[in-house]
PDB file of N, CA and C in Angstrom:
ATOM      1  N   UNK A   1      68.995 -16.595   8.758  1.00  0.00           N
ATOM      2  CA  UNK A   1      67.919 -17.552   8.685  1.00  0.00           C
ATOM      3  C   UNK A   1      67.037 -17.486   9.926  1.00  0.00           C
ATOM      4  N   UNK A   2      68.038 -17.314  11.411  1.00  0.00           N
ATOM      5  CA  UNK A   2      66.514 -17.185  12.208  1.00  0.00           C
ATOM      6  C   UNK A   2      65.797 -16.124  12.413  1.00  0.00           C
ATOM      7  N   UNK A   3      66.209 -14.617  11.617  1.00  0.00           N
ATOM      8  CA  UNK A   3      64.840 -13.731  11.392  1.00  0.00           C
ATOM      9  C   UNK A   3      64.064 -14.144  10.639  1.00  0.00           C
ATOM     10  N   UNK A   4      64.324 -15.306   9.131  1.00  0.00           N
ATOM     11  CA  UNK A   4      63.087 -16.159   8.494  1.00  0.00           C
ATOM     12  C   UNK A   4      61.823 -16.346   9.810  1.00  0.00           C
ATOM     13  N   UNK A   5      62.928 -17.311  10.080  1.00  0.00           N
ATOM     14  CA  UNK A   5      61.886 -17.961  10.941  1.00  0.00           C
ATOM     15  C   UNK A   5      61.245 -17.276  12.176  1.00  0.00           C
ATOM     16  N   UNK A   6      61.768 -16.356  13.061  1.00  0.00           N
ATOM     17  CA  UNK A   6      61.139 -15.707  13.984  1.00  0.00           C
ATOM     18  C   UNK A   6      59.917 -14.966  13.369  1.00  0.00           C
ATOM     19  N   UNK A   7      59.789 -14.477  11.892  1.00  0.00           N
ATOM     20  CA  UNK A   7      59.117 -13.657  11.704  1.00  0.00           C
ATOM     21  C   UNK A   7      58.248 -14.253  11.246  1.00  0.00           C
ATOM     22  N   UNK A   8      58.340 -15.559  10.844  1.00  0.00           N
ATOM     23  CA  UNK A   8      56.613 -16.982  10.173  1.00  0.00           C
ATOM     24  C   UNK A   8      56.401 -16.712  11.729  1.00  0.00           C
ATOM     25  N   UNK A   9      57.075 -17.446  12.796  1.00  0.00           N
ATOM     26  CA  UNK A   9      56.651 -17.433  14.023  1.00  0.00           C
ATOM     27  C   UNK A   9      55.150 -15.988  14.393  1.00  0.00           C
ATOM     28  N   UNK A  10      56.005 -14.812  14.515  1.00  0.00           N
ATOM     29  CA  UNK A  10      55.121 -13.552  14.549  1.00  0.00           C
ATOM     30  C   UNK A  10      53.901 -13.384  13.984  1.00  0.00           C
ATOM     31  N   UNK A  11      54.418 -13.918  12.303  1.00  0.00           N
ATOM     32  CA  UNK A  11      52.673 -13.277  11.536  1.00  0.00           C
ATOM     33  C   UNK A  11      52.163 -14.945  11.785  1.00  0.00           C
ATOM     34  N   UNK A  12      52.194 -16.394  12.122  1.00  0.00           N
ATOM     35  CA  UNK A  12      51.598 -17.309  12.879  1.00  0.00           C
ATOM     36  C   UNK A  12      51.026 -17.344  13.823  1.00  0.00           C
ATOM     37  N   UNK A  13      51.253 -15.718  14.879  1.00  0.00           N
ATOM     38  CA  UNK A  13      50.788 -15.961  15.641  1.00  0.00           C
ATOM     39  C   UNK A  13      49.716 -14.781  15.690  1.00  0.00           C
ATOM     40  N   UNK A  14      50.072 -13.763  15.102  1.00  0.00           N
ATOM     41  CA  UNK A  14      49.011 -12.626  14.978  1.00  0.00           C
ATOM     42  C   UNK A  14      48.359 -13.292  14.217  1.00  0.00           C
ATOM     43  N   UNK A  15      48.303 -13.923  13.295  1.00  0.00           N
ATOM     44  CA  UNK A  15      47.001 -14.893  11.848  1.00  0.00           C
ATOM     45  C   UNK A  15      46.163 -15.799  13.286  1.00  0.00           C
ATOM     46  N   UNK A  16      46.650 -16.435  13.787  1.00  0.00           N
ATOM     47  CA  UNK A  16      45.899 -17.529  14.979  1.00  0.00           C
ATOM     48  C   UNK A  16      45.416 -16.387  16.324  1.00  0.00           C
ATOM     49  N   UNK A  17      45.541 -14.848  16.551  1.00  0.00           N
ATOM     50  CA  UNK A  17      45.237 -14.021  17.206  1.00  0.00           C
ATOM     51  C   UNK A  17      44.058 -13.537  16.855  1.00  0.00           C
ATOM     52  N   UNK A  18      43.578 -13.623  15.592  1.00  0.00           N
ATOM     53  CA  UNK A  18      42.299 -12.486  14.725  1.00  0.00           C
ATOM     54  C   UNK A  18      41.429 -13.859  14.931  1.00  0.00           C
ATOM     55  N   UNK A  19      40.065 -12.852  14.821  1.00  0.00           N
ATOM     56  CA  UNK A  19      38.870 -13.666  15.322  1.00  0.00           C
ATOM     57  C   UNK A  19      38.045 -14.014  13.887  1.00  0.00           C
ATOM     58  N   UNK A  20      38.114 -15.195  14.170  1.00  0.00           N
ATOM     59  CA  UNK A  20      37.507 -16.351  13.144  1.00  0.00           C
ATOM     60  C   UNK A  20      36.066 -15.569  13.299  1.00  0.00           C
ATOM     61  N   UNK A  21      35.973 -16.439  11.384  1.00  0.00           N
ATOM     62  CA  UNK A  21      34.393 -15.584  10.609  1.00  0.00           C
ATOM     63  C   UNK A  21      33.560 -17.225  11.220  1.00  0.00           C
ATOM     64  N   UNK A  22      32.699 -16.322  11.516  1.00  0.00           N
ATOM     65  CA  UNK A  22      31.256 -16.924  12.004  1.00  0.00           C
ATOM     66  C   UNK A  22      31.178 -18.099  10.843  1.00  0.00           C
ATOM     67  N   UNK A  23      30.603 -19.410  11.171  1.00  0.00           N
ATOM     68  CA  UNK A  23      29.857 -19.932  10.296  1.00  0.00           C
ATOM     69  C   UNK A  23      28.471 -19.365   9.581  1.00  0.00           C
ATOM     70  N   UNK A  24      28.517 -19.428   8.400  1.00  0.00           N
ATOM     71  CA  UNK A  24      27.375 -18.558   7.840  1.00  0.00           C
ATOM     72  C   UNK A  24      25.878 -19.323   8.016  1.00  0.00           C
ATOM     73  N   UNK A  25      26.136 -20.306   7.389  1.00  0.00           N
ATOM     74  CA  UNK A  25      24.970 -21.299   7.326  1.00  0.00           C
ATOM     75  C   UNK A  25      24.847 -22.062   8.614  1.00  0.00           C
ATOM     76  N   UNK A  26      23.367 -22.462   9.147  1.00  0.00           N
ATOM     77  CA  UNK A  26      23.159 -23.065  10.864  1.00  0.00           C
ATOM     78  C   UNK A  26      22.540 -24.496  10.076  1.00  0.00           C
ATOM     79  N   UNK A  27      23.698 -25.505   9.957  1.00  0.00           N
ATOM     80  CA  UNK A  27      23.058 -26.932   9.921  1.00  0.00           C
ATOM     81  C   UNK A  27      21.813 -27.451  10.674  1.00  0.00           C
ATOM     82  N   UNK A  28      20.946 -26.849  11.341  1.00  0.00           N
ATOM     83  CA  UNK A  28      19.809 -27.199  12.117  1.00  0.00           C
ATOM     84  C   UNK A  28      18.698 -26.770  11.292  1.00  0.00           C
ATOM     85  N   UNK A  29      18.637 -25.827  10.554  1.00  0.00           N
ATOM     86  CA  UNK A  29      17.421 -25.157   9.950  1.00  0.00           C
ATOM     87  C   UNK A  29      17.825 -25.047   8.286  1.00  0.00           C
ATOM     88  N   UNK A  30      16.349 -26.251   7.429  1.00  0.00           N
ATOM     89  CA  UNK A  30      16.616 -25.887   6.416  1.00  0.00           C
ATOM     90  C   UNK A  30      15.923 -24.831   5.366  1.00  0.00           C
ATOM     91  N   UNK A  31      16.022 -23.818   5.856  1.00  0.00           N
ATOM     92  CA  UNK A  31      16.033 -22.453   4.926  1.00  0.00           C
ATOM     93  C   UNK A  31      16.790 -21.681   5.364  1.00  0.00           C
ATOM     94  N   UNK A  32      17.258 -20.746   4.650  1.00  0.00           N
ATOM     95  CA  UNK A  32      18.087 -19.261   4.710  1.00  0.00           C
ATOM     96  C   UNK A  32      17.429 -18.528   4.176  1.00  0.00           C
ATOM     97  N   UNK A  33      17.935 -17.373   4.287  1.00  0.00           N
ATOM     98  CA  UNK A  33      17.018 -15.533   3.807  1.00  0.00           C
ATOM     99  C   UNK A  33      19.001 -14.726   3.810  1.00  0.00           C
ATOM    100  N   UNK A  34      18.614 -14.412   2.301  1.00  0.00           N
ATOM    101  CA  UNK A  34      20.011 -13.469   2.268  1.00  0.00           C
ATOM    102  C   UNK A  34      19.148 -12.006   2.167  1.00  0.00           C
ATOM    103  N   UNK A  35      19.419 -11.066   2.740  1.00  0.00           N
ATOM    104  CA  UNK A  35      18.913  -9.927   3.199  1.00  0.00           C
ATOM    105  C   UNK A  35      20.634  -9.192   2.788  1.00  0.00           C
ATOM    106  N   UNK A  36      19.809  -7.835   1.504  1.00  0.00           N
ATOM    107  CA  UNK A  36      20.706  -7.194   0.550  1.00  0.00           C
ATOM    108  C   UNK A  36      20.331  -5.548   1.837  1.00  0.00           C
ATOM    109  N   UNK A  37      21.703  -5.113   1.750  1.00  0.00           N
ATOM    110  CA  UNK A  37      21.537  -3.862   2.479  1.00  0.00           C
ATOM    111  C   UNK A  37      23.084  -2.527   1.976  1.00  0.00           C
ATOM    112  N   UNK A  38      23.071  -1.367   2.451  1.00  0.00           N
ATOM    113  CA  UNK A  38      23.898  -0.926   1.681  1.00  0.00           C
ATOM    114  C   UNK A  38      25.391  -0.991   2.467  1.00  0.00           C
ATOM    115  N   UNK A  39      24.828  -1.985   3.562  1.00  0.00           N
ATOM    116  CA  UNK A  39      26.561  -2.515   4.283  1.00  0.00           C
ATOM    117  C   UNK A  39      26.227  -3.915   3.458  1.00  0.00           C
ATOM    118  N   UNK A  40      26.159  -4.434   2.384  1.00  0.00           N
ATOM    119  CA  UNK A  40      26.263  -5.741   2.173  1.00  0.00           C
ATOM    120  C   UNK A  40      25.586  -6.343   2.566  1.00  0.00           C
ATOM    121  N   UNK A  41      25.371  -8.067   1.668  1.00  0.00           N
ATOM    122  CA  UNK A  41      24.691  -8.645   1.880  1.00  0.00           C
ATOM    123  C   UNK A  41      24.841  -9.135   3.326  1.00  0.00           C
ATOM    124  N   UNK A  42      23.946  -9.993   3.523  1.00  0.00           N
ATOM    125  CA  UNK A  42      24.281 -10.868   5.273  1.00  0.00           C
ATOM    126  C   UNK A  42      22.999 -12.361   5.366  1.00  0.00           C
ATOM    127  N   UNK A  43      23.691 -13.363   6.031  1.00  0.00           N
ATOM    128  CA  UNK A  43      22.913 -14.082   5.383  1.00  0.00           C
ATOM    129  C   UNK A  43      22.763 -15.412   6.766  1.00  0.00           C
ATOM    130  N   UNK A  44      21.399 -15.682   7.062  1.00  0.00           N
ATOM    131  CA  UNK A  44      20.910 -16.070   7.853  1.00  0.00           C
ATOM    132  C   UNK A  44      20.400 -17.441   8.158  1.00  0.00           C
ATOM    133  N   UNK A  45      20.277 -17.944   8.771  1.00  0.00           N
ATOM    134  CA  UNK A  45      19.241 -19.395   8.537  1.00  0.00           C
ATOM    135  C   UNK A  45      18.966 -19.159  10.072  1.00  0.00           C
ATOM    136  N   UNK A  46      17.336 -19.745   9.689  1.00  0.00           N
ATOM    137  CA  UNK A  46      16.835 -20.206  11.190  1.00  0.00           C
ATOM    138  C   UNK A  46      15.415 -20.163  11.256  1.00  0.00           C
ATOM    139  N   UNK A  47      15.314 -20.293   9.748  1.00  0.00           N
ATOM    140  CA  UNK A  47      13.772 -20.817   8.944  1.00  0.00           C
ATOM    141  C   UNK A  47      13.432 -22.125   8.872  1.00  0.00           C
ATOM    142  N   UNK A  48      12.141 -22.861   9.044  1.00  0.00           N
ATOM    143  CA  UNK A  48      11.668 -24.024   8.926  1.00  0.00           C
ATOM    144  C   UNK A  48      10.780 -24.186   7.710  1.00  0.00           C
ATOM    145  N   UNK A  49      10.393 -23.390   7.331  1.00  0.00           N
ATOM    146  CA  UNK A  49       9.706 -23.468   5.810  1.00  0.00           C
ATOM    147  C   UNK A  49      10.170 -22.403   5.001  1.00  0.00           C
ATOM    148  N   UNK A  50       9.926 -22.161   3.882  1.00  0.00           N
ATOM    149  CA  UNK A  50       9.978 -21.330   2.973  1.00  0.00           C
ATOM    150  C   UNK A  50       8.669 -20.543   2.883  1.00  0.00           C
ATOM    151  N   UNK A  51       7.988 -20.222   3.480  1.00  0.00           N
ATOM    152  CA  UNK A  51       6.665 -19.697   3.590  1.00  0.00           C
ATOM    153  C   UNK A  51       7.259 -18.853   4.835  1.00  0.00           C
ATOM    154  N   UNK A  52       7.381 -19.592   5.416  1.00  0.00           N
ATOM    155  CA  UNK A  52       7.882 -17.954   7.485  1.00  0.00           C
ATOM    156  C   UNK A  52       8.861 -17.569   6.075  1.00  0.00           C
ATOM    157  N   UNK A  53       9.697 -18.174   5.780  1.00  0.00           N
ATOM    158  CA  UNK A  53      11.254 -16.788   5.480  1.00  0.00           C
ATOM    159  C   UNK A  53      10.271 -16.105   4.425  1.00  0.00           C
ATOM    160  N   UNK A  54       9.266 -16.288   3.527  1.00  0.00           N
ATOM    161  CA  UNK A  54       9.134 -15.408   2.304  1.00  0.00           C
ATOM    162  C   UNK A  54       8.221 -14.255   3.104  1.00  0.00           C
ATOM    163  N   UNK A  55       7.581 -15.191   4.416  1.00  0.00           N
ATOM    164  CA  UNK A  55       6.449 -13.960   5.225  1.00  0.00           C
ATOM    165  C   UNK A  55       7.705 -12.736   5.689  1.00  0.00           C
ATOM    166  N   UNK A  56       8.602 -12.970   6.053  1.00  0.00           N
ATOM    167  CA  UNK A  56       9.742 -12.708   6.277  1.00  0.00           C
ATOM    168  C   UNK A  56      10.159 -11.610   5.762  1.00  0.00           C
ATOM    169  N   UNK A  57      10.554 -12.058   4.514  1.00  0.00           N
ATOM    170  CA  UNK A  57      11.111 -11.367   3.381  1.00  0.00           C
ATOM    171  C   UNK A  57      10.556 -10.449   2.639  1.00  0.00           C
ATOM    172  N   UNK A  58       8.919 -10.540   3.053  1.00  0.00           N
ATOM    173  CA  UNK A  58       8.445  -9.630   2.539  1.00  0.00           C
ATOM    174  C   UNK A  58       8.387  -8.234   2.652  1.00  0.00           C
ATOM    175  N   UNK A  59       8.239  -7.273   1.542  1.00  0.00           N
ATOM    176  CA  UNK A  59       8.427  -6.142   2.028  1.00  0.00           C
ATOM    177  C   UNK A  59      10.436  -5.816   2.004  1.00  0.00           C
ATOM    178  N   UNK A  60      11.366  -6.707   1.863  1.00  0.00           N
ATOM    179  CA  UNK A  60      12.534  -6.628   1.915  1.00  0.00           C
ATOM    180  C   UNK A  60      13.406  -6.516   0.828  1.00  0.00           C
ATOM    181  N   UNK A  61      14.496  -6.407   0.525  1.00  0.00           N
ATOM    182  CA  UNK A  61      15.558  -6.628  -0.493  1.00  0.00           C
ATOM    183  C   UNK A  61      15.766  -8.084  -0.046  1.00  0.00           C
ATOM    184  N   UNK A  62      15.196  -9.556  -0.357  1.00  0.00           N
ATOM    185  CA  UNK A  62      15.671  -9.991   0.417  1.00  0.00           C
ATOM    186  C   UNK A  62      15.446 -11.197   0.038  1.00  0.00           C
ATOM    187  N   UNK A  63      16.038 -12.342  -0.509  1.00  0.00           N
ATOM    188  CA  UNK A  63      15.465 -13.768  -0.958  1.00  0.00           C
ATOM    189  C   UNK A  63      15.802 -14.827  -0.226  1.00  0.00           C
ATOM    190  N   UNK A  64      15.214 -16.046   0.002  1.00  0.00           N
ATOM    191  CA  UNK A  64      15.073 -16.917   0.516  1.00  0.00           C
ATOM    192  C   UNK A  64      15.676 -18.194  -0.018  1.00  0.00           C
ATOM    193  N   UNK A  65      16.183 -18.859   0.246  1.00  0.00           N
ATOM    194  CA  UNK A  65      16.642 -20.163  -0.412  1.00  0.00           C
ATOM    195  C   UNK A  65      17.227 -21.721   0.329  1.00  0.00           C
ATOM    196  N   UNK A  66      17.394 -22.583  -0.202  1.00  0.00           N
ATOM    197  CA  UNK A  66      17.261 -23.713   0.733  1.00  0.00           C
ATOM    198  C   UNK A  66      18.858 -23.962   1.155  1.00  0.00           C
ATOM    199  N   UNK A  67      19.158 -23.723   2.261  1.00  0.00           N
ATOM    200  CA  UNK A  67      20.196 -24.167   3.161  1.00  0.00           C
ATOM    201  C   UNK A  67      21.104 -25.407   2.716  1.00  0.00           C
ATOM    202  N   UNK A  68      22.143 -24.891   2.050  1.00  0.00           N
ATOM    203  CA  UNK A  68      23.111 -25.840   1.251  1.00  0.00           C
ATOM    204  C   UNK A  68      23.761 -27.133   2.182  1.00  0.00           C
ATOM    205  N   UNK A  69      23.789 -26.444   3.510  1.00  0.00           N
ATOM    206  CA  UNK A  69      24.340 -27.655   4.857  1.00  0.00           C
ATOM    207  C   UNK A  69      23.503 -28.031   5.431  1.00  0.00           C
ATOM    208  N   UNK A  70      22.196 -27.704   5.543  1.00  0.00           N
ATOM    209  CA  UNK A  70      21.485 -28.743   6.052  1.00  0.00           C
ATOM    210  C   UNK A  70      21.639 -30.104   6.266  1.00  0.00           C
ATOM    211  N   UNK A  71      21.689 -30.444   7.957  1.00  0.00           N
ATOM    212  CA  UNK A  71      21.916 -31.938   7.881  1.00  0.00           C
ATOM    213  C   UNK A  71      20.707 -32.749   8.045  1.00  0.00           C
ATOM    214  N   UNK A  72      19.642 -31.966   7.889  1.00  0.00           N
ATOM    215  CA  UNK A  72      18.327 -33.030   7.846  1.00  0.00           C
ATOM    216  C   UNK A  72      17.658 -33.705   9.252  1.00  0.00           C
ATOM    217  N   UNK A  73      16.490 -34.040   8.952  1.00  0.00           N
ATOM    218  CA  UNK A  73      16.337 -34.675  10.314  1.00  0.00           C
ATOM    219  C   UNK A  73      16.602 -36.082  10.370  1.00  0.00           C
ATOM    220  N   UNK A  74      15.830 -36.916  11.155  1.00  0.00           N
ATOM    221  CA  UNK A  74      16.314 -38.007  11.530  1.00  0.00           C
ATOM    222  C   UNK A  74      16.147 -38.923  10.520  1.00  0.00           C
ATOM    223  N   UNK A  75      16.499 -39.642   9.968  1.00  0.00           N
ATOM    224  CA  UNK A  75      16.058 -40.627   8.938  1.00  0.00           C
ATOM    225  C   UNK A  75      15.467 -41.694   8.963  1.00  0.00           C
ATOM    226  N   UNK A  76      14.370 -42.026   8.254  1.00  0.00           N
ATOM    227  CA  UNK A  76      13.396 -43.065   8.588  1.00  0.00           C
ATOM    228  C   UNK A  76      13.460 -44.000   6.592  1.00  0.00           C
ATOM    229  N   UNK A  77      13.787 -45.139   7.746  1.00  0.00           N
ATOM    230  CA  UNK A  77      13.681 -46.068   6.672  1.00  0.00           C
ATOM    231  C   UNK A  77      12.628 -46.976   6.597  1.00  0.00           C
ATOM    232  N   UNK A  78      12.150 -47.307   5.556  1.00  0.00           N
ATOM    233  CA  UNK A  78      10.892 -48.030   5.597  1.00  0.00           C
ATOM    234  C   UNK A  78      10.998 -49.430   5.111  1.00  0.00           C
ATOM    235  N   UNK A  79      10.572 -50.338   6.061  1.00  0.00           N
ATOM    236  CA  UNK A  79      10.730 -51.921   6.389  1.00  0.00           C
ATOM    237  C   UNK A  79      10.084 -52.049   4.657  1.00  0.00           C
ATOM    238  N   UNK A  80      10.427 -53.285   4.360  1.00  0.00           N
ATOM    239  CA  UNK A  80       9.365 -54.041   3.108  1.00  0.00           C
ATOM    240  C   UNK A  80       8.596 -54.914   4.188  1.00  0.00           C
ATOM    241  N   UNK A  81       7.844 -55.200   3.279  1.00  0.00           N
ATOM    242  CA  UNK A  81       6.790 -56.025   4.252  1.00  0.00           C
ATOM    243  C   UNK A  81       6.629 -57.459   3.185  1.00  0.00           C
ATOM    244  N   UNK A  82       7.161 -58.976   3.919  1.00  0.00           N
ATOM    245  CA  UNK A  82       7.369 -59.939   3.276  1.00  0.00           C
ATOM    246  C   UNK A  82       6.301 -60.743   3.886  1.00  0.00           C
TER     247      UNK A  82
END
């Protein structure tokens, strides 16, 4: 039983050794551009309109679309007026 366990220990610690995948999507900017290439797709944000990413994109394998995590900007609520 404790080679069970020495050996979760081992691949626990080589699994927590390998380098974590990038966050794909940047919660600050809402557009992305997935850009198709023959290493695979790859996929970006750090667009403020959909007009820069399509100026962007143009000319590319390459589409644009609205940033699924976007956390938005500041929120404004609007008083009633009594």
């Amino acid at each position: 039983m404790r080679q069970v366990d020495r050996a979760i220990l081992v691949i626990g610690a080589i699994l927590a050794a390998l380098p974590a995948q990038a966050q794909t999507y940047d919660p600050r900017y809402p557009i992305c551009m997935q850009v198709f290439s023959i290493d695979g797709p790859a996929i970006g944000c750090g667009y403020t309109s959909m007009a820069q990413c399509k100026a962007s994109a143009s000319g590319r394998a390459a589409e644009c679309f609205a940033n699924p995590y976007f956390a938005g900007g500041p929120r404004r609520t609007r008083r009633s007026r009594s």
